[in-house]
N, C-alpha and C. Protein backbone atom coordinates (compact mmCIF):
# COMPACT_ATOMS: atom_id res chain seq x y z
N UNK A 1 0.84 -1.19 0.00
CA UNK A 1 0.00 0.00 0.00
C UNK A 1 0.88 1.24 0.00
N UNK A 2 0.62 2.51 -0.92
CA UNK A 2 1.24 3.23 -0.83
C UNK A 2 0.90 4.40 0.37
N UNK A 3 1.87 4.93 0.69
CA UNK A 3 1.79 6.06 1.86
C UNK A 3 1.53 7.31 1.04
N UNK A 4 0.12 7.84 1.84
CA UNK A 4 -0.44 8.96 1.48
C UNK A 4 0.22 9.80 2.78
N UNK A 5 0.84 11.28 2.70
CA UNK A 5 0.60 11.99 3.76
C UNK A 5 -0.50 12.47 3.81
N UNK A 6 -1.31 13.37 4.90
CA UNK A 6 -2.54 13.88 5.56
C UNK A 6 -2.80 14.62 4.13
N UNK A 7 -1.71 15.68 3.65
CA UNK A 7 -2.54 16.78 2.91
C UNK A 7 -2.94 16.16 1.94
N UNK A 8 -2.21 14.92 1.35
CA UNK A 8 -2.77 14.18 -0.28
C UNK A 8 -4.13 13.84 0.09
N UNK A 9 -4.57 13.20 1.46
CA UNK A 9 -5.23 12.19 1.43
C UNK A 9 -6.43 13.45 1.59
N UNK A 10 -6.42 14.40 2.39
CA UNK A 10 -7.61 15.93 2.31
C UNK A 10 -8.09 16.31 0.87
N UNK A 11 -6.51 16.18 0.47
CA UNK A 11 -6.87 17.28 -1.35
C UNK A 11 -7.80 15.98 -2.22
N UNK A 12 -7.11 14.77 -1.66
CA UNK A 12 -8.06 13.70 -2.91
C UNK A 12 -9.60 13.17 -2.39
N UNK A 13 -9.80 13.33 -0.86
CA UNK A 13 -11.06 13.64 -0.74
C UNK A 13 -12.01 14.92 -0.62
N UNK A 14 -11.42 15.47 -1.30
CA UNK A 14 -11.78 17.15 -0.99
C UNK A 14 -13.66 17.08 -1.79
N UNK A 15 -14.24 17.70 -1.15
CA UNK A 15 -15.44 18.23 -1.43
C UNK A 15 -15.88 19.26 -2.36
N UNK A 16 -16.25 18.81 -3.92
CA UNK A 16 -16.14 20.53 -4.45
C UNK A 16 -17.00 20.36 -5.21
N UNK A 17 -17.84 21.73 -5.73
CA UNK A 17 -18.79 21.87 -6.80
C UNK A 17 -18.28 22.91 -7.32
N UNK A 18 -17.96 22.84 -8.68
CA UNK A 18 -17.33 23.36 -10.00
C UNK A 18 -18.05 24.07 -10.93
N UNK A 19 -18.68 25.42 -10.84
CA UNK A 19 -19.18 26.36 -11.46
C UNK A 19 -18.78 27.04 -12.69
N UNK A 20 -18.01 26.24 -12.90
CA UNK A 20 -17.06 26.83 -14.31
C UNK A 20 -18.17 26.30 -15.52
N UNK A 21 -18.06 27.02 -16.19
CA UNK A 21 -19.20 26.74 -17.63
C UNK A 21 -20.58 27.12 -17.17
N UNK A 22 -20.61 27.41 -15.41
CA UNK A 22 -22.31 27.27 -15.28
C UNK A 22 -22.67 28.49 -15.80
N UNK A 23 -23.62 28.85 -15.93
CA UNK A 23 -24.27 30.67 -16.25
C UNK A 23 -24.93 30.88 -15.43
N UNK A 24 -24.72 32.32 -14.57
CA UNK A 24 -25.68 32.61 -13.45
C UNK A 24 -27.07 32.28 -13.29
N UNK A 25 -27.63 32.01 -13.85
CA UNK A 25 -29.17 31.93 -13.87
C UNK A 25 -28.87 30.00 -13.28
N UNK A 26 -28.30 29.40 -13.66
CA UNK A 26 -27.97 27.95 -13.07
C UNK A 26 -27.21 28.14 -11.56
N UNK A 27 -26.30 28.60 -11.42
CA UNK A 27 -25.78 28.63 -10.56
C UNK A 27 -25.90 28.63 -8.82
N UNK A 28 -27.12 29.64 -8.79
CA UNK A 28 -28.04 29.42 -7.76
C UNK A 28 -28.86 28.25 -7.42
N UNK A 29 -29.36 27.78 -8.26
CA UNK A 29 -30.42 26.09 -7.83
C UNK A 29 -29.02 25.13 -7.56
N UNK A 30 -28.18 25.15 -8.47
CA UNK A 30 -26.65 24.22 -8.23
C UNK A 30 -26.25 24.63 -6.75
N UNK A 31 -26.23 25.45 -6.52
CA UNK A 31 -25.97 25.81 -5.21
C UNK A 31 -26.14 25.12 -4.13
N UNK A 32 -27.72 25.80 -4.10
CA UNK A 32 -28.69 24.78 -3.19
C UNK A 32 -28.84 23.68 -3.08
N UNK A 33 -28.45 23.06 -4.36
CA UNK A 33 -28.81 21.22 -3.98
C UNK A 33 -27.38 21.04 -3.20
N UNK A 34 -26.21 21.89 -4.05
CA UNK A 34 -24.73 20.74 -3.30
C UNK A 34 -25.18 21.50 -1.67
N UNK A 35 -25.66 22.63 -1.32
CA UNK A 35 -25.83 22.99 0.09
C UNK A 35 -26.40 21.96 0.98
N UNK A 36 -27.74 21.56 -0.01
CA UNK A 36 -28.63 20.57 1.03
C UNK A 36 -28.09 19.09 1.01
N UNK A 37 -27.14 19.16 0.07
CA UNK A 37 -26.78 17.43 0.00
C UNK A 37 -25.83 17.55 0.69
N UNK A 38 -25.31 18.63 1.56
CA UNK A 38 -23.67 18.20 2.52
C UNK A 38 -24.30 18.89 3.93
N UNK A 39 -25.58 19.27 4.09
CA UNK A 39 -26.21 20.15 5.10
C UNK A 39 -25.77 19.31 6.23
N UNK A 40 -25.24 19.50 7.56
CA UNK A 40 -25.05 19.50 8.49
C UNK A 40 -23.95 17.90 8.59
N UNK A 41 -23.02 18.04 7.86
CA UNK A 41 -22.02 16.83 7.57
C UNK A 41 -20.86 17.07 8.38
N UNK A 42 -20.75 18.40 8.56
CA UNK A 42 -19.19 18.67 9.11
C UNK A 42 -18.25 18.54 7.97
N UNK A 43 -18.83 18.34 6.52
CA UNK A 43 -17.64 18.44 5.70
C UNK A 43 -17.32 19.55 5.46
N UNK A 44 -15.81 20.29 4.92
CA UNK A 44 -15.26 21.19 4.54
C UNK A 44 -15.20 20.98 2.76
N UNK A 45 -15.73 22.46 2.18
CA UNK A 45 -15.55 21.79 0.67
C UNK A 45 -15.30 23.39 -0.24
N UNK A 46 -15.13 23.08 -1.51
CA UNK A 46 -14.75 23.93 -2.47
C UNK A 46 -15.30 24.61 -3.34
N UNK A 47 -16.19 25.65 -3.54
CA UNK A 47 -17.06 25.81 -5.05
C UNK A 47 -15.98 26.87 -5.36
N UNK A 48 -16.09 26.20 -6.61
CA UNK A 48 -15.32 27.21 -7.70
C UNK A 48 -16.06 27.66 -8.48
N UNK A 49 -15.73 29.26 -8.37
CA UNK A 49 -16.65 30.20 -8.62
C UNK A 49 -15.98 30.96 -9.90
N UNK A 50 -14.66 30.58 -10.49
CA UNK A 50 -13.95 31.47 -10.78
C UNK A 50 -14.16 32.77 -10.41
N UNK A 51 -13.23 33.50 -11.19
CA UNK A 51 -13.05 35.11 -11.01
C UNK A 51 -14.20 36.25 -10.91
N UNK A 52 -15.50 35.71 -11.53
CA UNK A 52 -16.51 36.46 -11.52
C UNK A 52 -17.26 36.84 -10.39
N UNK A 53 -16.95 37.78 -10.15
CA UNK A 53 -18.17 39.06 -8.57
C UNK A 53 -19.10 38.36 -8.84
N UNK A 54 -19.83 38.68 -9.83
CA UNK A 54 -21.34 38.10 -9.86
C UNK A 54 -21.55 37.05 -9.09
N UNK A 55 -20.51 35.39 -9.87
CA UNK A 55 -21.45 34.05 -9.51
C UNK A 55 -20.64 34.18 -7.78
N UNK A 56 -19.47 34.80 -7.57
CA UNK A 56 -18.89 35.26 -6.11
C UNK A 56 -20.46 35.76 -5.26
N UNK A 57 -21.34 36.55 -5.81
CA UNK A 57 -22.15 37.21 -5.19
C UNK A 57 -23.35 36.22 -4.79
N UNK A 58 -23.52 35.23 -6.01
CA UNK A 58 -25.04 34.26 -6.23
C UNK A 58 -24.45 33.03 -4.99
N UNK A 59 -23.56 33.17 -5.13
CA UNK A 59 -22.93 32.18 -4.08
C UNK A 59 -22.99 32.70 -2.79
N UNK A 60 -21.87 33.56 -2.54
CA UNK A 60 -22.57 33.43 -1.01
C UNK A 60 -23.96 34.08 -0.55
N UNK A 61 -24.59 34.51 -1.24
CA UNK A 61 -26.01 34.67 -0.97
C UNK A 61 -26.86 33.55 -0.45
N UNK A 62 -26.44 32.75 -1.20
CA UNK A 62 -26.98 31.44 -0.80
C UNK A 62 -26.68 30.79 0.72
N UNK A 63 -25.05 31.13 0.66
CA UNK A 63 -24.28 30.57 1.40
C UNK A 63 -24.77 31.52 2.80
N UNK A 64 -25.45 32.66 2.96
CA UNK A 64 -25.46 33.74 3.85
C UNK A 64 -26.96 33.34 4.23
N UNK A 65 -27.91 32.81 3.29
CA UNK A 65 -29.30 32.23 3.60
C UNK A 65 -29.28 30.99 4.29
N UNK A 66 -28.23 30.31 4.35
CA UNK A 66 -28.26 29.12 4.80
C UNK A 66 -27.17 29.14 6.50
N UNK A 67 -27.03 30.82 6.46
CA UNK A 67 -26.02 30.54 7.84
C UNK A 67 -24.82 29.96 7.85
N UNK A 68 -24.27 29.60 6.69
CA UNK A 68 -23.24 28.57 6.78
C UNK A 68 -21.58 29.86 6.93
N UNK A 69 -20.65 29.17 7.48
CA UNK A 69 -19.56 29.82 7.37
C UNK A 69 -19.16 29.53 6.51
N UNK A 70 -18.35 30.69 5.68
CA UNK A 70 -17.14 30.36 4.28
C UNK A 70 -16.32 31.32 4.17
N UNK A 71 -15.42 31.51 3.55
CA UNK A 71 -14.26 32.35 3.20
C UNK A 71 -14.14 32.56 1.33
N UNK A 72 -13.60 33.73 0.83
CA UNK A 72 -13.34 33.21 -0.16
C UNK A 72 -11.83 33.23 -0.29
N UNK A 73 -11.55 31.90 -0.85
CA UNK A 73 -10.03 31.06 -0.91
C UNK A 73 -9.48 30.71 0.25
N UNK A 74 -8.24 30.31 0.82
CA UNK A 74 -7.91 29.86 1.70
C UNK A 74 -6.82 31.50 1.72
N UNK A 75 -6.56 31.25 3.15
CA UNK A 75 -5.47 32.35 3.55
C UNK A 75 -4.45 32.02 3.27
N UNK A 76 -3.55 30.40 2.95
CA UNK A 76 -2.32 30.39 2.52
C UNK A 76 -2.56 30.64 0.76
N UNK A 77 -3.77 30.95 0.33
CA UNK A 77 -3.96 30.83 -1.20
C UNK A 77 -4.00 31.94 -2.05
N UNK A 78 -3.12 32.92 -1.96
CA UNK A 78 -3.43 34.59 -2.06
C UNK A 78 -3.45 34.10 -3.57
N UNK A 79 -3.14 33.62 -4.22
CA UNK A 79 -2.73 33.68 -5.65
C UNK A 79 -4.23 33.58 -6.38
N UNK A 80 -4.71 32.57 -5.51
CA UNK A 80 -6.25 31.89 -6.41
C UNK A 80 -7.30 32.36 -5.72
N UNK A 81 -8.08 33.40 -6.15
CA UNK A 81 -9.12 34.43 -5.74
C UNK A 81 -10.75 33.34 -6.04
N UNK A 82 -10.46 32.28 -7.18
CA UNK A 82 -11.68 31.89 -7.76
C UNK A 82 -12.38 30.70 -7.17
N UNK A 83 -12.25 30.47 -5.81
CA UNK A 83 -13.56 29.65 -5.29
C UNK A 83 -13.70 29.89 -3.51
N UNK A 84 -14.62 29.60 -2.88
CA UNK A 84 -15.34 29.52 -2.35
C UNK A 84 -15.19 28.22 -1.09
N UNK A 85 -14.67 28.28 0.20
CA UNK A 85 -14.33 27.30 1.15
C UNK A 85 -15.65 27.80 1.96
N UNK A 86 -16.16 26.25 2.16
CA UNK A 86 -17.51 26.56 2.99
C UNK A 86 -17.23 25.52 3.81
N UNK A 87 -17.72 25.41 5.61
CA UNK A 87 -17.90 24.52 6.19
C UNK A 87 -19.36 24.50 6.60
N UNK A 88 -19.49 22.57 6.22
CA UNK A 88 -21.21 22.15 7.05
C UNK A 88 -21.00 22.18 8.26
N UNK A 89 -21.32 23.10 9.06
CA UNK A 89 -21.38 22.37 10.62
C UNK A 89 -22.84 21.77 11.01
């Protein structure tokens, strides 16, 4: 068996919904389902929102209706502005 360290074994189960190609008018119902399908899991996960304010905006709107905590990007991640870290608690 090969040896995974901790961060491989986080990044290859990582949690993410991928907004790239979506068009705002989708983006919001996509939202909501990956919201209600990880609702109260304790998982930590990823939407990638790319660069766009807008689907940045349709997102955490959602994310702000549902109470949930998120950030956008990670703090060691200054480089990559384009998704969205949410935790289910």
């Amino acid at each position: 068996m090969k040896n995974f360290s901790w961060m491989q074994l986080k990044i290859s189960n990582m949690i993410k919904l991928d907004l790239h190609r979506t068009r705002h008018e989708d983006a919001r119902p996509k939202t909501i389902r990956f919201v209600e399908e990880h609702w109260g899991s304790g998982d930590e996960a990823d939407i990638v929102t790319g660069n766009s304010k807008k689907m940045k905006d349709i997102v955490s709107g959602v994310l702000n209706e549902y109470k949930l905590k998120y950030q956008i990007s990670r703090e060691f991640d200054i480089q990559n502005q384009g998704y969205i870290v949410v935790w289910f608690e």
